[in-house]
Structure formats: structure tokens, C-alpha cells
C-alpha atoms as a PDB file:
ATOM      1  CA  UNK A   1     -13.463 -17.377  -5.295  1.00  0.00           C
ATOM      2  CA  UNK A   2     -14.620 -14.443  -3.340  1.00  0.00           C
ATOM      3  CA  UNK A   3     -17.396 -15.106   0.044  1.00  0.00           C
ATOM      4  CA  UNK A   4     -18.818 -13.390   2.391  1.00  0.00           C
ATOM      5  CA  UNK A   5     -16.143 -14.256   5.274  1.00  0.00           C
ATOM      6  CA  UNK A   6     -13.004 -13.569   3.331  1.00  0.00           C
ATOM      7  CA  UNK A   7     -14.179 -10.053   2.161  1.00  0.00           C
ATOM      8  CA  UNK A   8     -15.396  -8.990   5.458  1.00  0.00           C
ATOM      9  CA  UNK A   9     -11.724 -10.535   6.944  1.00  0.00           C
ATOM     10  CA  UNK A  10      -9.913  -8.695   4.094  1.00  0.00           C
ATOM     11  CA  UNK A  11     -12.234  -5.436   4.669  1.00  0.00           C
ATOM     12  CA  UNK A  12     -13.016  -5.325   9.125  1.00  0.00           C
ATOM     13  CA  UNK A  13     -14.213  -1.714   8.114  1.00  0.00           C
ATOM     14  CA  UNK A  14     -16.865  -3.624   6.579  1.00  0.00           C
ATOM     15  CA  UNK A  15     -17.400  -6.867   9.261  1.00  0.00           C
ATOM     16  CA  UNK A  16     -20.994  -4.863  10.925  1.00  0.00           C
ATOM     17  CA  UNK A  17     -23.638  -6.908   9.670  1.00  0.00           C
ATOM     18  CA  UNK A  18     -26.229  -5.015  11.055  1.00  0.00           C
ATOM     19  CA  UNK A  19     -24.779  -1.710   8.708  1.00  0.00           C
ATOM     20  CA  UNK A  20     -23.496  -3.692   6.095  1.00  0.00           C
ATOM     21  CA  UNK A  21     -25.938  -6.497   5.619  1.00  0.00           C
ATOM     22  CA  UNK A  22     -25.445 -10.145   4.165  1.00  0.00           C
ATOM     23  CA  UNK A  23     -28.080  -9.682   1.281  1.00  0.00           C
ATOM     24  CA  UNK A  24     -26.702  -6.394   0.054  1.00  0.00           C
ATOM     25  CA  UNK A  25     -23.211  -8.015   0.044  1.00  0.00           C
ATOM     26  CA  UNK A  26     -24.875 -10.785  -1.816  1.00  0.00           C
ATOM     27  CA  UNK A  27     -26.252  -8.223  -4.394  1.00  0.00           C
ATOM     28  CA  UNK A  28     -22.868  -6.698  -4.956  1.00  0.00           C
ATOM     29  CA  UNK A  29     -21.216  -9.936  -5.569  1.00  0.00           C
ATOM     30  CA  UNK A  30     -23.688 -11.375  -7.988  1.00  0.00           C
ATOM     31  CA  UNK A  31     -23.403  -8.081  -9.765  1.00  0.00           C
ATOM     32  CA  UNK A  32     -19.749  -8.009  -9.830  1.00  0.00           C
ATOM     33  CA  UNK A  33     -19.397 -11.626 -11.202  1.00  0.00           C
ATOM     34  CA  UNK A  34     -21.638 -10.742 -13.546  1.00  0.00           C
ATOM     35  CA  UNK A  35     -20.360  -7.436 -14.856  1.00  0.00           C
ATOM     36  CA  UNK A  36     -16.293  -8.429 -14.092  1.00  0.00           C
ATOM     37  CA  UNK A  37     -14.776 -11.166 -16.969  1.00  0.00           C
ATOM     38  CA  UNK A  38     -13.281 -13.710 -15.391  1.00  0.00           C
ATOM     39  CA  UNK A  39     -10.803 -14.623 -18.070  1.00  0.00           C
ATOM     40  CA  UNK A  40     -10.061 -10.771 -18.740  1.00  0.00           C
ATOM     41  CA  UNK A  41      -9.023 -10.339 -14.568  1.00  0.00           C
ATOM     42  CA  UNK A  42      -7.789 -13.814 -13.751  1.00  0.00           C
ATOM     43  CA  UNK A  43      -6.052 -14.165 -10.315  1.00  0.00           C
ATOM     44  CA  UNK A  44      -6.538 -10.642  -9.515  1.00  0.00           C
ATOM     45  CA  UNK A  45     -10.538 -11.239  -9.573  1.00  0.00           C
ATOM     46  CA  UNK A  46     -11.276 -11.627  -6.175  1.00  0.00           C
ATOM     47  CA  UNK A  47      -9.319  -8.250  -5.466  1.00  0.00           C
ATOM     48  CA  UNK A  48     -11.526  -6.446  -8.094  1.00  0.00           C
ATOM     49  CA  UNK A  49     -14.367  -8.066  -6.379  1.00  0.00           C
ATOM     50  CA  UNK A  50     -13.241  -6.852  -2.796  1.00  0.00           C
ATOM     51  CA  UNK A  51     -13.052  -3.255  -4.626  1.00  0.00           C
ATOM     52  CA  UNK A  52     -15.878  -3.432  -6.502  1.00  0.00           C
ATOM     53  CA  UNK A  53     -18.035  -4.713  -3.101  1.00  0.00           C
ATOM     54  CA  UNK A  54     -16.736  -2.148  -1.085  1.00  0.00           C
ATOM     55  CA  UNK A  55     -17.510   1.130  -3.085  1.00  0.00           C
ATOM     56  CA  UNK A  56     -20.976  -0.347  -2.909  1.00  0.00           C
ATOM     57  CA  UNK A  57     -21.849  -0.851   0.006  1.00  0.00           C
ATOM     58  CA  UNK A  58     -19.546   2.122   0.734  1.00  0.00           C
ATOM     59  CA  UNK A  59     -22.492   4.424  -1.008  1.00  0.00           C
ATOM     60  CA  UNK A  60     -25.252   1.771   0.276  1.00  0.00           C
ATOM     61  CA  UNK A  61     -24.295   2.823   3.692  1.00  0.00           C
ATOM     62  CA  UNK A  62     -24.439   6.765   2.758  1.00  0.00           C
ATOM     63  CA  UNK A  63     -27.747   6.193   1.300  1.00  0.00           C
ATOM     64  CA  UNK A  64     -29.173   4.576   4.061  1.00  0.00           C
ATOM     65  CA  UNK A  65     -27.727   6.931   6.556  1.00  0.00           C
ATOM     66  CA  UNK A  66     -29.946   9.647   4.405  1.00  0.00           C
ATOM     67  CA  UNK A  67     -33.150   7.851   4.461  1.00  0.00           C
ATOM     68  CA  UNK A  68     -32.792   7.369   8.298  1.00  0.00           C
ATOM     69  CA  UNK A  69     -33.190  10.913   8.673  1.00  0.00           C
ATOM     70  CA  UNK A  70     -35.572  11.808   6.185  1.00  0.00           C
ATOM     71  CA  UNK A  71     -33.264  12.418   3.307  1.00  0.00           C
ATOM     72  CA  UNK A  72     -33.485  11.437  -0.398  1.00  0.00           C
ATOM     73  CA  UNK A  73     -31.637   7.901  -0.286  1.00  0.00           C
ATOM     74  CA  UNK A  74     -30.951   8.287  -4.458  1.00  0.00           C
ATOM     75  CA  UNK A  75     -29.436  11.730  -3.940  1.00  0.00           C
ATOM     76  CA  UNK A  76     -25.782  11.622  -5.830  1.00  0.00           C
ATOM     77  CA  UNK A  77     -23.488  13.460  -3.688  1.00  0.00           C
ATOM     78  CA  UNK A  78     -20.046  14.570  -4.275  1.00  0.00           C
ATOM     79  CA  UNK A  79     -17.035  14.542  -2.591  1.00  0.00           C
ATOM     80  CA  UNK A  80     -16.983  16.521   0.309  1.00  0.00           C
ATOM     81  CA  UNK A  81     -14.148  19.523  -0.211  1.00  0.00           C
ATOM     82  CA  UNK A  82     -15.451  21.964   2.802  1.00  0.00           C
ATOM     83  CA  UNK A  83     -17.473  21.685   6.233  1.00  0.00           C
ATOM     84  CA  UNK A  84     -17.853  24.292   8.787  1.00  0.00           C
ATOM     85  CA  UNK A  85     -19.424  24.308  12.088  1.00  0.00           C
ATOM     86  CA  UNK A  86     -19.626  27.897  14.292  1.00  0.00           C
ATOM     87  CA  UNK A  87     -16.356  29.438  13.796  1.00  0.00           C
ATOM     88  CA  UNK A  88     -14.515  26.539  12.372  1.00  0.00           C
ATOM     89  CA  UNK A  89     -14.136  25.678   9.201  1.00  0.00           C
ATOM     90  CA  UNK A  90     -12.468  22.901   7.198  1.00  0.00           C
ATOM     91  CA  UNK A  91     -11.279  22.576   3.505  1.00  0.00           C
ATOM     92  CA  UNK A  92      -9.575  19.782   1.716  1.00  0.00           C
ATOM     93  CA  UNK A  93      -8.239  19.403  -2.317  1.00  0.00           C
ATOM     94  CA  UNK A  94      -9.085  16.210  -3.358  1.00  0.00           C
ATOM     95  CA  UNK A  95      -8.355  17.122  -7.084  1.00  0.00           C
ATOM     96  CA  UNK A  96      -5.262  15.595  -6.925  1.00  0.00           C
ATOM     97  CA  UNK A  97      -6.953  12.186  -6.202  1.00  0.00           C
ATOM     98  CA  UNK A  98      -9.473  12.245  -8.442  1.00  0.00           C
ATOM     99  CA  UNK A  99      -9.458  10.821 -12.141  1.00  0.00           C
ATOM    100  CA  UNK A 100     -11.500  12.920 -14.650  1.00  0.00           C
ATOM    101  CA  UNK A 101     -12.610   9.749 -16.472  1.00  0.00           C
ATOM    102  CA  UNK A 102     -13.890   7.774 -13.478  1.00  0.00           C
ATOM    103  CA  UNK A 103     -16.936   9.039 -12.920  1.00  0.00           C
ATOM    104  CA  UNK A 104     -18.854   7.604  -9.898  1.00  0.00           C
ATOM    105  CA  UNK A 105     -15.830   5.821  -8.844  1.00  0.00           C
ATOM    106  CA  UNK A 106     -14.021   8.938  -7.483  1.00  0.00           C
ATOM    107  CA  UNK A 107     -16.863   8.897  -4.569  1.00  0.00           C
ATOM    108  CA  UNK A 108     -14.870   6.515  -2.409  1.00  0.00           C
ATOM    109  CA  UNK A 109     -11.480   5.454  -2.221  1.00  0.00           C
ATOM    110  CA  UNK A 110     -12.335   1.876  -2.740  1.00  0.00           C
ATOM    111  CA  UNK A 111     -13.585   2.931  -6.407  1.00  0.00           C
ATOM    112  CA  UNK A 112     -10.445   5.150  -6.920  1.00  0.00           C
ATOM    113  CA  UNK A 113      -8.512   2.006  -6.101  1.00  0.00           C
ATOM    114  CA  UNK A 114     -11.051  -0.511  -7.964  1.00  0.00           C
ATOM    115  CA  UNK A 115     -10.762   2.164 -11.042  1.00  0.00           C
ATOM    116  CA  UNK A 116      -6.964   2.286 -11.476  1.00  0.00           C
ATOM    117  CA  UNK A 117      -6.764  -1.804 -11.121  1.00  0.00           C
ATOM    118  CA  UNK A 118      -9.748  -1.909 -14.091  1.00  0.00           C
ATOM    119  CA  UNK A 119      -7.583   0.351 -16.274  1.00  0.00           C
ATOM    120  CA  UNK A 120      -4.332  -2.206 -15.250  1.00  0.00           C
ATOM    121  CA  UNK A 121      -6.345  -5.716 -16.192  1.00  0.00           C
ATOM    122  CA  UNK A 122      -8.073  -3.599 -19.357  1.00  0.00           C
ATOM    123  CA  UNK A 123      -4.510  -2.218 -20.849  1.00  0.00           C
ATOM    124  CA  UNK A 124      -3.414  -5.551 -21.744  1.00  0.00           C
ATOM    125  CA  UNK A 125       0.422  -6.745 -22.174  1.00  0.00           C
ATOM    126  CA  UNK A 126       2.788  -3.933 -22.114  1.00  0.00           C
ATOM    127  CA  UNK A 127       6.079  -4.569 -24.744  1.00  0.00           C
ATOM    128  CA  UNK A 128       9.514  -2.707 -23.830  1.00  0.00           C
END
């Protein structure tokens, strides 16, 4: 089963405390064991967890990084595709990353990656 210390070993992007705190990882969990069937993901729960955890607190961290400076902390924001500062400018295509049907998980990677396990443990057994 999935806890605090093994997450934040499998995920060190994730071991600041002070950014990513122990009662919002808390949250997340609960939520995922609630929302994730155990019997449907089996031995590949705890990795759905880890996924599910980190695209949380992935936008919990934007969010709070908005508030600090005034922003609107509920604000949905999209992926960013452009930036420019002065004379220099920046573009990316992320549409070749993205998945049409994934909604809010395309707004971090660790939702693009939680997504595409989902659809694997929700297709089932596969018969050649």
C-alpha cells in the first residue's frame, strides 16, 4: 500500500514538505483510494496512486503559487504553448502529447501518464 515516504522516495520532485505539504498529500490519497478500484488495478495500484497524487499536488502547487501573488487560486489554466520576454520569444507544440479525451489530465505529465495507465487497467484482457 501506498504512504507518504514511499511516494515522496518514488517522486524527490515532490520530497519539499513545506511546498508540498503532508495534509494535502493525505487528501490526495484518501481521494484516490476512494475513487481508484482496488480489484479493477490490482498490483499496479500504488503506481496509479503515485500518478494520481502527483498531478494533484502538481496543480495544488500552481494554485498556490497564484494566490501568493494575488491571483485567482481556482483559475483553470492551460498548457503553456508560447512565452516571450523583450525580444525573445518561445513556442512549443504540445499537440502531439496531448489526448483529446483526457481532459484535465493533459495539464501535467503525471496525468498524461496516470491517463494512459487508466485506459490500460480499464481495457480489460486483450485476446490474439
Amino acid at each position: 500500500m501506498l504512504d507518504e515516504p514511499s511516494f515522496r522516495e518514488s517522486m524527490p520532485m515532490f520530497a519539499d514538505t513545506t511546498v508540498y505539504p503532508q495534509f494535502q498529500f493525505n487528501f490526495y490519497l484518501k481521494l484516490g483510494l476512494k475513487l481508484l478500484n482496488e480489484r479493477r488495478w490490482g498490483d499496479l495500484l500504488d503506481e496509479g496512486l503515485t500518478f494520481f497524487i502527483a498531478h494533484y499536488l502538481t496543480l495544488y502547487k500552481r494554485s498556490m503559487a497564484s494566490a501568493a501573488i494575488g491571483g485567482d487560486a481556482g483559475k483553470v489554466v492551460g498548457n503553456e504553448t508560447s512565452k516571450s520576454v523583450d525580444s525573445v520569444s518561445k513556442s512549443m507544440d504540445v499537440s502531439g502529447i496531448l489526448n483529446t479525451d483526457a481532459g484535465h489530465w493533459n495539464q501535467t505529465t503525471f496525468g498524461l501518464q496516470f491517463y494512459q495507465l487508466m485506459m490500460m487497467i480499464g481495457a480489460g484482457g486483450i485476446q490474439l
